[in-house]
PDB file of N, CA and C in Angstrom:
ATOM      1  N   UNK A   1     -60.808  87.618 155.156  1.00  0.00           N
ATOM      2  CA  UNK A   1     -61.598  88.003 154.005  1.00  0.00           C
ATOM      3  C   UNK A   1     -61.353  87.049 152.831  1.00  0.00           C
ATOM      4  N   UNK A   2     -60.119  86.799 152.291  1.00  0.00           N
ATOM      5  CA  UNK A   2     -59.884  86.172 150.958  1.00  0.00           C
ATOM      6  C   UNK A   2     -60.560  84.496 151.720  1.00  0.00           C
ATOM      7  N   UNK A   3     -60.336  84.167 152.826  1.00  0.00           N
ATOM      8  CA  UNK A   3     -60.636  82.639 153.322  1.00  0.00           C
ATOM      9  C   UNK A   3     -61.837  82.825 152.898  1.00  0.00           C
ATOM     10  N   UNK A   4     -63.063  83.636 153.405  1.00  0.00           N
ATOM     11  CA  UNK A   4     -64.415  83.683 153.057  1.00  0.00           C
ATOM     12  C   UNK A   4     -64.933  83.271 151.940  1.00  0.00           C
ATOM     13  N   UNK A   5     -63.861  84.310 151.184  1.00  0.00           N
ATOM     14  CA  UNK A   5     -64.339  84.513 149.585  1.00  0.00           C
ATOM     15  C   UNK A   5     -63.949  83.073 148.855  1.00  0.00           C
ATOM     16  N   UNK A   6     -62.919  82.364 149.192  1.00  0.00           N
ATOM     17  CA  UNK A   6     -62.699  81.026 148.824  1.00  0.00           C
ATOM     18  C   UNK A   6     -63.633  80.178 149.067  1.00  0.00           C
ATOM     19  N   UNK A   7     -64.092  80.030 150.122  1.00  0.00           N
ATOM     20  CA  UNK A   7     -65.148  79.183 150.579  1.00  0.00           C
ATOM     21  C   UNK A   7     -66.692  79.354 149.845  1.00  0.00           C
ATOM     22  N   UNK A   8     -66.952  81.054 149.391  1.00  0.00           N
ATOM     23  CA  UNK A   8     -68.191  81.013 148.793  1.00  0.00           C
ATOM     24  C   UNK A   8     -68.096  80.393 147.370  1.00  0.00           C
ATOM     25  N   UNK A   9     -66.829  80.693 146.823  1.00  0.00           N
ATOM     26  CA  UNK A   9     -66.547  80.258 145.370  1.00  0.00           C
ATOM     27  C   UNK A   9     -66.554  78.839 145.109  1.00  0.00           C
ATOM     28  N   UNK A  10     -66.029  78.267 145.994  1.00  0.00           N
ATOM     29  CA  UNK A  10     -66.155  76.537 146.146  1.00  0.00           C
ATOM     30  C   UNK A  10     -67.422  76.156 146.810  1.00  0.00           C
ATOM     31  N   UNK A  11     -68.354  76.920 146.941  1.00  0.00           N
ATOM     32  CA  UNK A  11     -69.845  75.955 147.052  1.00  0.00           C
ATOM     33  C   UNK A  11     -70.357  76.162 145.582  1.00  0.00           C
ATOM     34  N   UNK A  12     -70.379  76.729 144.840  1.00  0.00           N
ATOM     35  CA  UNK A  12     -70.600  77.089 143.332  1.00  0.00           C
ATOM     36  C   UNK A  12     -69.689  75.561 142.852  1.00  0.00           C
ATOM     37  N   UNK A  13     -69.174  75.171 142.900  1.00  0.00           N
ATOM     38  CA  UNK A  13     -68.881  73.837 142.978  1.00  0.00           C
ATOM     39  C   UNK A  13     -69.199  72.462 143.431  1.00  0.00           C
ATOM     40  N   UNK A  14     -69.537  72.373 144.220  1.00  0.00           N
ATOM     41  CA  UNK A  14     -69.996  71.287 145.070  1.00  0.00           C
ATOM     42  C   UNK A  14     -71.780  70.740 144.215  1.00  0.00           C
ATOM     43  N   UNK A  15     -71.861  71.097 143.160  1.00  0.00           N
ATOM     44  CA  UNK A  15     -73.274  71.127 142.667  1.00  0.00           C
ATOM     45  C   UNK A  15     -72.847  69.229 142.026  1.00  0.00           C
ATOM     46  N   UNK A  16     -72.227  68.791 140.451  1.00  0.00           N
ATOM     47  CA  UNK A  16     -72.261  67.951 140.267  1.00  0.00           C
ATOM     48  C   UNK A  16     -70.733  67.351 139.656  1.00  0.00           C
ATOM     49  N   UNK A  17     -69.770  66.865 140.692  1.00  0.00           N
ATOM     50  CA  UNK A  17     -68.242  67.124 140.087  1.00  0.00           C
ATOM     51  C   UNK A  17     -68.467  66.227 138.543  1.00  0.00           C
ATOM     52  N   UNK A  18     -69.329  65.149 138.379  1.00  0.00           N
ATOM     53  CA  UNK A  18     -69.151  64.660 137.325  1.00  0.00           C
ATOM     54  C   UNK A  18     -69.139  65.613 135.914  1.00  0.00           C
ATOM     55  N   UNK A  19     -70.156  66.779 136.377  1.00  0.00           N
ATOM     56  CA  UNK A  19     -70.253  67.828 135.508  1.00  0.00           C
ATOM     57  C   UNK A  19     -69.027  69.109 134.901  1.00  0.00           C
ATOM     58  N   UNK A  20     -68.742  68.854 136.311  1.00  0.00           N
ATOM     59  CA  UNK A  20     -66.966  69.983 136.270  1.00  0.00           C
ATOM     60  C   UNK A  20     -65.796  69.080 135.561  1.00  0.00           C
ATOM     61  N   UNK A  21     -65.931  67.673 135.921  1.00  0.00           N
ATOM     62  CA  UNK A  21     -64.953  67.234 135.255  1.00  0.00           C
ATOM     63  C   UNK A  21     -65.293  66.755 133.543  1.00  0.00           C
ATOM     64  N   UNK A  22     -66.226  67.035 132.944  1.00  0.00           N
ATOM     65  CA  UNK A  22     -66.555  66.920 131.850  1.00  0.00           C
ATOM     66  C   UNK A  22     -66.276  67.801 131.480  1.00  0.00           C
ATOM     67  N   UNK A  23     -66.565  69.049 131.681  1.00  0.00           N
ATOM     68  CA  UNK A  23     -66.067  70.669 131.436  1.00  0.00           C
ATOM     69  C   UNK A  23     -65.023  70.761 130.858  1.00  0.00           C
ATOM     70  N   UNK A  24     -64.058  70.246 132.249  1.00  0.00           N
ATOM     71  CA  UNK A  24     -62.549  70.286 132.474  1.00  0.00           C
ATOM     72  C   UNK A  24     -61.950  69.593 131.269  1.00  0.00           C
ATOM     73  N   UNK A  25     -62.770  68.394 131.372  1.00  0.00           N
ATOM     74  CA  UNK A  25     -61.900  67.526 129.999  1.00  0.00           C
ATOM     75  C   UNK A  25     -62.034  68.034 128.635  1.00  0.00           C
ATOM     76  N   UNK A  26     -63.012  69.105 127.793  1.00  0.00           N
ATOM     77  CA  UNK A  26     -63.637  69.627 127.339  1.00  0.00           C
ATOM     78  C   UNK A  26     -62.660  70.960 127.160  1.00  0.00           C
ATOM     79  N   UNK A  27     -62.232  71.855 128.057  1.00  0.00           N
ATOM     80  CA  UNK A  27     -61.593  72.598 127.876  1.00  0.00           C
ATOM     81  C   UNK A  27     -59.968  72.357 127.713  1.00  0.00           C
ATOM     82  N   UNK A  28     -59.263  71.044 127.935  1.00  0.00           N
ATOM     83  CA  UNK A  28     -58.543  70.704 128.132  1.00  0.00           C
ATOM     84  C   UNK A  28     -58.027  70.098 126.500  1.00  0.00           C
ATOM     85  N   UNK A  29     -59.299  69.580 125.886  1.00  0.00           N
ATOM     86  CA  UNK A  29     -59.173  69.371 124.693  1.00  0.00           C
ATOM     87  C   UNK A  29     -58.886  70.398 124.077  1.00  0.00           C
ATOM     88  N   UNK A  30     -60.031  71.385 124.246  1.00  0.00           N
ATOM     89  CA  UNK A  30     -59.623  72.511 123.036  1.00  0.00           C
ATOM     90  C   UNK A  30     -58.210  73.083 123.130  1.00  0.00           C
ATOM     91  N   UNK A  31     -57.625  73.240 124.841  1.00  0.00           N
ATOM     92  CA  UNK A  31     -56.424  74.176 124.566  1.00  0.00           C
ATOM     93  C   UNK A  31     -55.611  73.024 124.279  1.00  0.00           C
ATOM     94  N   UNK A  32     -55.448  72.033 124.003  1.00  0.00           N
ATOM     95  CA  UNK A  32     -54.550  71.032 123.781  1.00  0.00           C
ATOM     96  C   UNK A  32     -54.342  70.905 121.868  1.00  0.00           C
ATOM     97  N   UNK A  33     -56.275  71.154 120.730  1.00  0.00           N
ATOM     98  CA  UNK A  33     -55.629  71.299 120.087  1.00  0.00           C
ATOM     99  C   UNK A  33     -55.427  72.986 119.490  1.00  0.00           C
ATOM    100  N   UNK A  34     -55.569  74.211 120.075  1.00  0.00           N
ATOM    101  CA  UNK A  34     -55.104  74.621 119.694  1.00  0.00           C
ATOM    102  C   UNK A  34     -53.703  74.962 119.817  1.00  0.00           C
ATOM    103  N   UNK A  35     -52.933  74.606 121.030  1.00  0.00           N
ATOM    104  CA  UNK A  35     -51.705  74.557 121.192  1.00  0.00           C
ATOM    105  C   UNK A  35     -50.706  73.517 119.952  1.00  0.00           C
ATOM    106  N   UNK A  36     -51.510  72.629 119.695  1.00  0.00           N
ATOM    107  CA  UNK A  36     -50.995  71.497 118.462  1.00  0.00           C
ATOM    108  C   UNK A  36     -51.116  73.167 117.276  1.00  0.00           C
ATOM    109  N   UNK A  37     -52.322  73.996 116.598  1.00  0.00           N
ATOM    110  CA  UNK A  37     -52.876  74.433 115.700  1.00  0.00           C
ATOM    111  C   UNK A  37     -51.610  75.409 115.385  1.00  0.00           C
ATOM    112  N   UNK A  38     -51.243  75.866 116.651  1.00  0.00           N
ATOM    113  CA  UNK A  38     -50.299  77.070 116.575  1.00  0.00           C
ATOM    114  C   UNK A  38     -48.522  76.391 116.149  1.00  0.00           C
ATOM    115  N   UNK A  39     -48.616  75.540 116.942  1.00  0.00           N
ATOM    116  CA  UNK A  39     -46.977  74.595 116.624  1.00  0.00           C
ATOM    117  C   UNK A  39     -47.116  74.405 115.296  1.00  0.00           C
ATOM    118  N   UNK A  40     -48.001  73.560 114.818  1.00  0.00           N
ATOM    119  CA  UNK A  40     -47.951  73.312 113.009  1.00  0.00           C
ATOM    120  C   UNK A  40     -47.716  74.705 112.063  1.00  0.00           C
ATOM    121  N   UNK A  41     -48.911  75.779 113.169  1.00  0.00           N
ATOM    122  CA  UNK A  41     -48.603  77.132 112.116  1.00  0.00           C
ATOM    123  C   UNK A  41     -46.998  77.372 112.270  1.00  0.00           C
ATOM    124  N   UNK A  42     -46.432  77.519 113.041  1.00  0.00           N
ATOM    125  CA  UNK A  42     -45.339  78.304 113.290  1.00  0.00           C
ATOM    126  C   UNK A  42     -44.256  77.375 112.087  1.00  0.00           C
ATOM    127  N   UNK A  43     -44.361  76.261 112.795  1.00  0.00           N
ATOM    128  CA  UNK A  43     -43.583  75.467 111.706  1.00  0.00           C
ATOM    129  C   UNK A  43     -43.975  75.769 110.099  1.00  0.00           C
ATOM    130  N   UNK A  44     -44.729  75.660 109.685  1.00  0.00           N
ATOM    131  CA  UNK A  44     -45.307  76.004 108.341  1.00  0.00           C
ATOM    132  C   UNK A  44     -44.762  77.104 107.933  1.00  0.00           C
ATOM    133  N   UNK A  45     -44.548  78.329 108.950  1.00  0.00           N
ATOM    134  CA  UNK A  45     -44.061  79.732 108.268  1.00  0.00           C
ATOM    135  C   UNK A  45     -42.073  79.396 108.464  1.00  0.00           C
ATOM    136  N   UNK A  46     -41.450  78.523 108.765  1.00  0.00           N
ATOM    137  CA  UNK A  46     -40.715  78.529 109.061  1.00  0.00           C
ATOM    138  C   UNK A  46     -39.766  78.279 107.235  1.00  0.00           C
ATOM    139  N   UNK A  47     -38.729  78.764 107.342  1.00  0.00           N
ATOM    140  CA  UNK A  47     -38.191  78.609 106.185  1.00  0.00           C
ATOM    141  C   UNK A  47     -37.213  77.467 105.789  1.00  0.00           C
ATOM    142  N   UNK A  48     -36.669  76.974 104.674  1.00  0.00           N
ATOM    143  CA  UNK A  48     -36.142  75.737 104.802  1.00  0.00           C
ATOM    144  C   UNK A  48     -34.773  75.605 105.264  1.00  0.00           C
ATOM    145  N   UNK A  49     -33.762  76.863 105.775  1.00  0.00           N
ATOM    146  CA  UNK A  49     -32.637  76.679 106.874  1.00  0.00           C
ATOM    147  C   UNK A  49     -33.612  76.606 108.108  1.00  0.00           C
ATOM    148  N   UNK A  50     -34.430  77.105 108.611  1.00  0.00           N
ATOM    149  CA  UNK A  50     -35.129  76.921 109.751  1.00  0.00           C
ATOM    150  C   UNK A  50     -35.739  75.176 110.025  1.00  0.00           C
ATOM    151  N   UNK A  51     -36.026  74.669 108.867  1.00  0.00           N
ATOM    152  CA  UNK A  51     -36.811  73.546 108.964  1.00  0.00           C
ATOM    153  C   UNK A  51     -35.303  73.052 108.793  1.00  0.00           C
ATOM    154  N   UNK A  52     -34.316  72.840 107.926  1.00  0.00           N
ATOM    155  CA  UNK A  52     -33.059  72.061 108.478  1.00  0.00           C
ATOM    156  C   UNK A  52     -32.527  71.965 109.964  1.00  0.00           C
ATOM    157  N   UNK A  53     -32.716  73.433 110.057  1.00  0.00           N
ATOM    158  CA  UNK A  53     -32.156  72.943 112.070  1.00  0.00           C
ATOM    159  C   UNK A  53     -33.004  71.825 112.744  1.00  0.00           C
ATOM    160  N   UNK A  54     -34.115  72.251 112.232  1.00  0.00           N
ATOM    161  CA  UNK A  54     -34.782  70.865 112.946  1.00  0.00           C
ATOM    162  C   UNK A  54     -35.042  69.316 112.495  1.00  0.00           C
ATOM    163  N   UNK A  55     -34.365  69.710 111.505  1.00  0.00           N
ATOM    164  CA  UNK A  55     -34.615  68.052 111.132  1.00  0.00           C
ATOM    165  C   UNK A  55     -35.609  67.811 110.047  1.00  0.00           C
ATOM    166  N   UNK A  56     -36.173  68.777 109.549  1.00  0.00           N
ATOM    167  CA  UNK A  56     -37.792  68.687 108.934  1.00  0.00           C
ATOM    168  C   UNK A  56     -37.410  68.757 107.587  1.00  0.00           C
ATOM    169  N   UNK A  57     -37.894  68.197 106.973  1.00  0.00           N
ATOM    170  CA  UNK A  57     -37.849  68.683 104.938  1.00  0.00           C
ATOM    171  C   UNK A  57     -38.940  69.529 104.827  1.00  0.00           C
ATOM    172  N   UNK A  58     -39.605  69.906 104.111  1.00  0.00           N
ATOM    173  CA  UNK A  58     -40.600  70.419 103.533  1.00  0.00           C
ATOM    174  C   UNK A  58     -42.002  69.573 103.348  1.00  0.00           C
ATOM    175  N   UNK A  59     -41.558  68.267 103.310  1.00  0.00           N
ATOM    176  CA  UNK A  59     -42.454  67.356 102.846  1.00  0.00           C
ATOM    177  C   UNK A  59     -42.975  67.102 104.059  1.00  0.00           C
ATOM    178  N   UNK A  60     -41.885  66.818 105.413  1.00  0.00           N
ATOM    179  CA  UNK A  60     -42.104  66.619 106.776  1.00  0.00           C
ATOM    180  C   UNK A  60     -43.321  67.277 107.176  1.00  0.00           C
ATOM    181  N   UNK A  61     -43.358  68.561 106.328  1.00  0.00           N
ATOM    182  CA  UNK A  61     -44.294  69.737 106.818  1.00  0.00           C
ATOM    183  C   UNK A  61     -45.324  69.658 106.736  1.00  0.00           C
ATOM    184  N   UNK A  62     -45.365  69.404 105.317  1.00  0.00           N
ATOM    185  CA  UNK A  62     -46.894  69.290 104.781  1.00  0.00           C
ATOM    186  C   UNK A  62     -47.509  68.069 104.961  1.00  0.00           C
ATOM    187  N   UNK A  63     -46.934  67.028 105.881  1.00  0.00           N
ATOM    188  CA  UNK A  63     -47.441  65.959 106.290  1.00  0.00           C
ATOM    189  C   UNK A  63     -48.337  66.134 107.705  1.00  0.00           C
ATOM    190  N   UNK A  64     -46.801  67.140 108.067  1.00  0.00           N
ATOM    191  CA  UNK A  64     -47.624  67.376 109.628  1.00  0.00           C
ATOM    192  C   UNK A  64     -48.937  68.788 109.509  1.00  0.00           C
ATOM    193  N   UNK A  65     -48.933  69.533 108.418  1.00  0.00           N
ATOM    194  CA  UNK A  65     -50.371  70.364 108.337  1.00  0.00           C
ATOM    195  C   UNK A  65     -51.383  69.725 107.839  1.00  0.00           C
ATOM    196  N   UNK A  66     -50.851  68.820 106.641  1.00  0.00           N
ATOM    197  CA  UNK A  66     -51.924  68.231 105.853  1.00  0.00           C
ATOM    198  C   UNK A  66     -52.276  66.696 105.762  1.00  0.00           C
ATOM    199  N   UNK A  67     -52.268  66.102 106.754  1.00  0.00           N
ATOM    200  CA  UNK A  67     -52.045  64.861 107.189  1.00  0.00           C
ATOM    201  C   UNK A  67     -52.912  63.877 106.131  1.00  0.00           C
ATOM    202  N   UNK A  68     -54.188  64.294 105.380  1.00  0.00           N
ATOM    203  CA  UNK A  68     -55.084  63.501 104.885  1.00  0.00           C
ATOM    204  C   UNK A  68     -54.328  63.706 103.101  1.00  0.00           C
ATOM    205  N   UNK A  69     -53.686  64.561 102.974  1.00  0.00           N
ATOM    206  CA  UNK A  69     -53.109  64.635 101.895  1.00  0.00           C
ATOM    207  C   UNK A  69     -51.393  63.609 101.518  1.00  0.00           C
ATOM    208  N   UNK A  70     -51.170  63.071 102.873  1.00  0.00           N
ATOM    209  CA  UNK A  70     -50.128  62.027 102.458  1.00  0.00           C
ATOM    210  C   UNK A  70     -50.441  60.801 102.547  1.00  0.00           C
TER     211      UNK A  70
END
């Protein structure tokens, strides 16, 4: 049964891979920057013993949220 069901799901594929892999690259972007969107947030709420453990000043910060502003 599940072999079947694999096989019908992958002809729904076979239409134009140039098309799936445009998709792919496409979705790959977005979760790429919102995974960047969320790291900057987290850092941003982080406080300045928190941003010392890592190495970061404050300024570090607002470079890495506000990049057109340094």
């Amino acid at each position: 049964m599940a072999a079947a069901l694999s096989v019908e799901n992958l002809a729904m594929y076979s239409v134009r891979p140039s098309t799936r892999i445009d998709w792919m690259r496409l979705l790959l972007t977005v979760e790429a920057w919102l995974d960047d969107r969320a790291s900057r947030r987290a850092i941003y709420r982080l406080d300045d013993a928190g941003l010392a453990d890592l190495g970061l000043s404050r300024a570090d910060v607002e470079r890495l949220t506000h990049p057109s502003r340094a």
